[in-house]
C-alpha atoms as a PDB file:
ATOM      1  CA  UNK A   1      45.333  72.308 -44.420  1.00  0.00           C
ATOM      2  CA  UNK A   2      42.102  72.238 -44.216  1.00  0.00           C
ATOM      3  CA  UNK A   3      39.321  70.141 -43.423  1.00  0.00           C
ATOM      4  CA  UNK A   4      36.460  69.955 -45.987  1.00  0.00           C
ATOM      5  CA  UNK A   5      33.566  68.405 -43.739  1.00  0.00           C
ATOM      6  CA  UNK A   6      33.104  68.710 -40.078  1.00  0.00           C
ATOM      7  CA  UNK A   7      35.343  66.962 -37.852  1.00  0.00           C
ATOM      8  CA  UNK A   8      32.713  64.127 -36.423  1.00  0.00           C
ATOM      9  CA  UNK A   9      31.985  62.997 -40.113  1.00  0.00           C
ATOM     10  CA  UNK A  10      35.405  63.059 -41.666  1.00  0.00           C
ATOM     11  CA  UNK A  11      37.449  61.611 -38.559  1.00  0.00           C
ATOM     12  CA  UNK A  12      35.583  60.301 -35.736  1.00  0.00           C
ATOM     13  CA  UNK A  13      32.448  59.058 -37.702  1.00  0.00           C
ATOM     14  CA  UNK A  14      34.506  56.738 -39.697  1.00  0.00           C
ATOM     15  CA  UNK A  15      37.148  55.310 -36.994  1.00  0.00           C
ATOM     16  CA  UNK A  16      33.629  54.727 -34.361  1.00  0.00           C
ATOM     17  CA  UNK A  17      32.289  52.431 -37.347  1.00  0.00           C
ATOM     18  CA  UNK A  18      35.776  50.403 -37.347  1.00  0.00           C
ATOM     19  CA  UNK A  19      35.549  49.735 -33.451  1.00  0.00           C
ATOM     20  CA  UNK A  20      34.847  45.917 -33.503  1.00  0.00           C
ATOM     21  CA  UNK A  21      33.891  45.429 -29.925  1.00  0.00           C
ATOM     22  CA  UNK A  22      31.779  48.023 -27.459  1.00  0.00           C
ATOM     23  CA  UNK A  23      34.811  48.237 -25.393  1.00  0.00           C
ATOM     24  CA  UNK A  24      36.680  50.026 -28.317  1.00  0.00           C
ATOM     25  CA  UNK A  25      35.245  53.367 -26.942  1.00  0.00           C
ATOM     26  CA  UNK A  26      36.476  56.266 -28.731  1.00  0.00           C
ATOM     27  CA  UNK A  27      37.052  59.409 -27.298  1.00  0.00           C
ATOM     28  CA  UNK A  28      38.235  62.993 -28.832  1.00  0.00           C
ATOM     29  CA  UNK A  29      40.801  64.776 -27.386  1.00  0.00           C
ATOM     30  CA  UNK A  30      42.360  68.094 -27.153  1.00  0.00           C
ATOM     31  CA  UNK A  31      46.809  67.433 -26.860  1.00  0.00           C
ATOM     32  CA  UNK A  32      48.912  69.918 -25.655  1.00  0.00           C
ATOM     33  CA  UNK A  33      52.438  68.716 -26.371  1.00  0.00           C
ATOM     34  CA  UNK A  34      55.393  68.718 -24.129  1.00  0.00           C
ATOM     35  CA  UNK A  35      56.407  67.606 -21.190  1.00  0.00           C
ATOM     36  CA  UNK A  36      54.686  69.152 -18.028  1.00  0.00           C
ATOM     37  CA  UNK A  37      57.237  68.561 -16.189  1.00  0.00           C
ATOM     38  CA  UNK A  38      59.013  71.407 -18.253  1.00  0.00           C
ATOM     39  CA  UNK A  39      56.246  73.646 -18.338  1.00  0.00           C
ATOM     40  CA  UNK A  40      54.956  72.057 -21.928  1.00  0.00           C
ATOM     41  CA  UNK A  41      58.477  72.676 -23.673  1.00  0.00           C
ATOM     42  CA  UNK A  42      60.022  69.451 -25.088  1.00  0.00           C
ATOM     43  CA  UNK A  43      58.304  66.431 -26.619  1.00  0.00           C
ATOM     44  CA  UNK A  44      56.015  64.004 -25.642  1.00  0.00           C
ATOM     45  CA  UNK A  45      51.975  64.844 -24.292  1.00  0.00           C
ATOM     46  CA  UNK A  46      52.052  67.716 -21.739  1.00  0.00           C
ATOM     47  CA  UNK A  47      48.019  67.916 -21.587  1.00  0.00           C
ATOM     48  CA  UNK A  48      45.142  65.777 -22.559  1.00  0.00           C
ATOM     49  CA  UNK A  49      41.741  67.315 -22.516  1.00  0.00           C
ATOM     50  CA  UNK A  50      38.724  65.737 -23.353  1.00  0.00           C
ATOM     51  CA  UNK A  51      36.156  67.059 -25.716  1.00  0.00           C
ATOM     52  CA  UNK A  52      32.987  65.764 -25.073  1.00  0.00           C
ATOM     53  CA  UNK A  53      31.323  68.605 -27.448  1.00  0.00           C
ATOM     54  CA  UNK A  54      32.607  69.939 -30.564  1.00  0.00           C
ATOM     55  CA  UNK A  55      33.456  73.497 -31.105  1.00  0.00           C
ATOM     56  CA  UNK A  56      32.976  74.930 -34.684  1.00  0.00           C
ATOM     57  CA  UNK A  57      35.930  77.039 -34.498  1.00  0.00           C
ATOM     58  CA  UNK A  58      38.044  74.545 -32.602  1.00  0.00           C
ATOM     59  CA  UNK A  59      40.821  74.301 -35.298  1.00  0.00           C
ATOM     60  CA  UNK A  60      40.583  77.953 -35.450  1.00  0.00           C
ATOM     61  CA  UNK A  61      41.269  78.152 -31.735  1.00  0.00           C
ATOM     62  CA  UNK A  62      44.101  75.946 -31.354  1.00  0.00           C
ATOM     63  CA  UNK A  63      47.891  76.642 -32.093  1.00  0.00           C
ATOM     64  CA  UNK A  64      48.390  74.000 -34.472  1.00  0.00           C
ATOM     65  CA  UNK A  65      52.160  73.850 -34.200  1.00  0.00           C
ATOM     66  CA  UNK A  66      52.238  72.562 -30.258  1.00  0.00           C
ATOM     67  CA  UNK A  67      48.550  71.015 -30.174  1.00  0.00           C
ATOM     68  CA  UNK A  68      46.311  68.723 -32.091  1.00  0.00           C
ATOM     69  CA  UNK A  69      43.128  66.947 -32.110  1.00  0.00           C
ATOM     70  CA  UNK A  70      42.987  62.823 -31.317  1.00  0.00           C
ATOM     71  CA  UNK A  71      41.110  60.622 -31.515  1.00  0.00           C
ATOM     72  CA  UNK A  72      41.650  58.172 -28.957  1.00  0.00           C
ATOM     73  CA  UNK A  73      40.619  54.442 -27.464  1.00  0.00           C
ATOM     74  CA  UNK A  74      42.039  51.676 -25.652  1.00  0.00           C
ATOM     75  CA  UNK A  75      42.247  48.541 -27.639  1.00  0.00           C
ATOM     76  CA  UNK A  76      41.941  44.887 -26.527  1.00  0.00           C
ATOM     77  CA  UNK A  77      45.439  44.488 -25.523  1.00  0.00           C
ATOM     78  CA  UNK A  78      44.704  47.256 -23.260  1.00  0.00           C
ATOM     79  CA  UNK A  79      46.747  49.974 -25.149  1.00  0.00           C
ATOM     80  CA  UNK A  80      46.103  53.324 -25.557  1.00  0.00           C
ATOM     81  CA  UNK A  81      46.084  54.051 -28.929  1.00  0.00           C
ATOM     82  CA  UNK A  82      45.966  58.055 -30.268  1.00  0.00           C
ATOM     83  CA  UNK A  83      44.732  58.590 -33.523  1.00  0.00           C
ATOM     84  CA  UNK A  84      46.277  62.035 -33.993  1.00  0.00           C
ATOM     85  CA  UNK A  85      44.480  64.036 -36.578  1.00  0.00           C
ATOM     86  CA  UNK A  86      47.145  65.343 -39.352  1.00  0.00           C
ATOM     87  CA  UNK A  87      44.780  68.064 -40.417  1.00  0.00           C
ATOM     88  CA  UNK A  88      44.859  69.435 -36.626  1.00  0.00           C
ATOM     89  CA  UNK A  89      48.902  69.894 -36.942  1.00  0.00           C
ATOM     90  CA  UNK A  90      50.671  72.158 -38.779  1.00  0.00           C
ATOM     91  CA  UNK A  91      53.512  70.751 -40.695  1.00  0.00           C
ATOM     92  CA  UNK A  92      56.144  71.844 -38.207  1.00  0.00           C
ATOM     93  CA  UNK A  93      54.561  70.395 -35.254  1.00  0.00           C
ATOM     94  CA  UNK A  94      54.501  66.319 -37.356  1.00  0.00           C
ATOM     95  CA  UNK A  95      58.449  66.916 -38.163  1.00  0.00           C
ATOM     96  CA  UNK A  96      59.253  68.174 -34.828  1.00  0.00           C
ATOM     97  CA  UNK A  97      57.144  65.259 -32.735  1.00  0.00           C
ATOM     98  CA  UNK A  98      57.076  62.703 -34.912  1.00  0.00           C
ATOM     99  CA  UNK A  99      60.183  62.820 -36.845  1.00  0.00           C
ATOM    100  CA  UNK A 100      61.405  59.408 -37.502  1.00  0.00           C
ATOM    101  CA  UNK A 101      58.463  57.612 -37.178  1.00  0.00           C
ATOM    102  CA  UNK A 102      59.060  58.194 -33.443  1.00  0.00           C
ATOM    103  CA  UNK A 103      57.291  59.850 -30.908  1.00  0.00           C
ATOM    104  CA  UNK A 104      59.384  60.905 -27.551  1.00  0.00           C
ATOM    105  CA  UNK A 105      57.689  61.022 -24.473  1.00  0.00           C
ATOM    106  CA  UNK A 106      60.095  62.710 -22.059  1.00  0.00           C
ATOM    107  CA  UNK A 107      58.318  62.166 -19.006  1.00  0.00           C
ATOM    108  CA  UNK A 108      55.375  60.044 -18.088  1.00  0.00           C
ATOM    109  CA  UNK A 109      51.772  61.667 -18.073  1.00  0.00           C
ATOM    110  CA  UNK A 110      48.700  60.093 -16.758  1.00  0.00           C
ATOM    111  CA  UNK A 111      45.197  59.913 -19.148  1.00  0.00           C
ATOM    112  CA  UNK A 112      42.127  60.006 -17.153  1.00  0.00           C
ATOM    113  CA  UNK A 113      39.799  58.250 -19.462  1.00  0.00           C
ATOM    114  CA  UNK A 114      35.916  58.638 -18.479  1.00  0.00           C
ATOM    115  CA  UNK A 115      33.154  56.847 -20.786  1.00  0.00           C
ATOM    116  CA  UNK A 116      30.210  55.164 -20.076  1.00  0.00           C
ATOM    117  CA  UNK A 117      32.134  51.942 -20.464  1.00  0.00           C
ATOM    118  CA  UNK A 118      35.196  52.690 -18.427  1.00  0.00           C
ATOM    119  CA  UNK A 119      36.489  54.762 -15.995  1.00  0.00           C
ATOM    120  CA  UNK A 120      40.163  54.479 -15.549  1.00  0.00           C
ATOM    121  CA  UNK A 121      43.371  56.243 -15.296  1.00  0.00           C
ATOM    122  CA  UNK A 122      46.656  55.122 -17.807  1.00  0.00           C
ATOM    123  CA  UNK A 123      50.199  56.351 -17.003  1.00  0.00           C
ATOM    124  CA  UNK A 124      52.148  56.277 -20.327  1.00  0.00           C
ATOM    125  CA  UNK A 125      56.051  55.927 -19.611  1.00  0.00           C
ATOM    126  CA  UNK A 126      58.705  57.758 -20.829  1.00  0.00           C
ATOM    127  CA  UNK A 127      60.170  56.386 -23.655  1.00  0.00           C
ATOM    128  CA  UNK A 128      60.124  56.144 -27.597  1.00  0.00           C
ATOM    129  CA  UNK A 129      56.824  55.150 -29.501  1.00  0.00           C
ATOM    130  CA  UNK A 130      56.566  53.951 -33.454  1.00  0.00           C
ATOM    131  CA  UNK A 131      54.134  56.259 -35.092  1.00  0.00           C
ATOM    132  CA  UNK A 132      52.852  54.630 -38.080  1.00  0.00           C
ATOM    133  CA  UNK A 133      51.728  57.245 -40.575  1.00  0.00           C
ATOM    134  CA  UNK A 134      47.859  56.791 -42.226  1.00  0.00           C
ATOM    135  CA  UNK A 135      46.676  58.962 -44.653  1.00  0.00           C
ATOM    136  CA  UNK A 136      44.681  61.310 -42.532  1.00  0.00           C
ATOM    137  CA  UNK A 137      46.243  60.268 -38.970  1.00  0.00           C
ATOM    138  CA  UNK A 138      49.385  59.256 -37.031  1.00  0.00           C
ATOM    139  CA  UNK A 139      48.860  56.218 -34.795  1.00  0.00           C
ATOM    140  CA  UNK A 140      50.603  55.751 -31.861  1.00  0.00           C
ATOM    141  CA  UNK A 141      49.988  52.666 -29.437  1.00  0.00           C
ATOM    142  CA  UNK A 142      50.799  53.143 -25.834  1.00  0.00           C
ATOM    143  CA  UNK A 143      51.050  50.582 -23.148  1.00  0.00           C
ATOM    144  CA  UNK A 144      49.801  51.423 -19.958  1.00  0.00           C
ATOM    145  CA  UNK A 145      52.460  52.021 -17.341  1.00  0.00           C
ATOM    146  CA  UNK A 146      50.254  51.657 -14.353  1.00  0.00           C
END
């Protein structure tokens, strides 16, 4: 897989000219999964860190089969939604955390989010999540736990 433009123009560019309202900020981010709770083994988000410059090489950089790149905002029902970039994933890392259309979060991790429009921290629950599969991403919605 790989990606034929940079990142910004084929992924974020596109899904910053969709946001409808200036709350619909979008942020990138860097997702470890796991569960931190067991040391980033299992399923679900063990570490969210976000980008606020690009890297080149990022893709290059990452292991591809337990992290990926997101795109990420919080939508007017006050969801979290990830935006998780298939070309960031290897294939064994989609089958093995999103198999299903599900995606397991094992236990509960808490997104800082910081933006000029908000500052805020989400806990996401434990549970099972419907992730609907687009072309180039797999969306998951998460409702804040807080």
């Amino acid at each position: 897989m790989r990606i034929q433009k940079s990142l910004v123009k084929t992924h974020y560019a596109p899904l910053r000219a969709r946001s409808r309202t200036s709350r619909d900020e979008l942020l990138m981010i860097e997702v470890t999964f796991g569960s931190a709770q067991q040391n980033c083994a299992g399923s679900g988000i063990c570490k969210a860190i976000h980008l606020k410059a690009l890297d080149r090489n990022l893709l290059q950089k990452m292991n591809r089969c337990s992290q990926a790149i997101s795109i990420v905002k919080i939508d007017q029902t006050n969801a979290v939604v990830f935006f998780f970039v298939m070309a960031s994933m290897c294939k064994h890392a989609i089958k093995q955390y999103f198999s299903e259309n599900i995606f397991r979060v094992e236990s509960a991790f808490e997104l800082a989010i910081s933006a000029p429009q908000m500052e805020r921290k989400f806990t996401i629950p434990s549970g099972e999540y419907p992730a609907e599969f687009l072309q180039d991403y797999i969306i998951v919605k998460f409702k804040d736990g807080s």
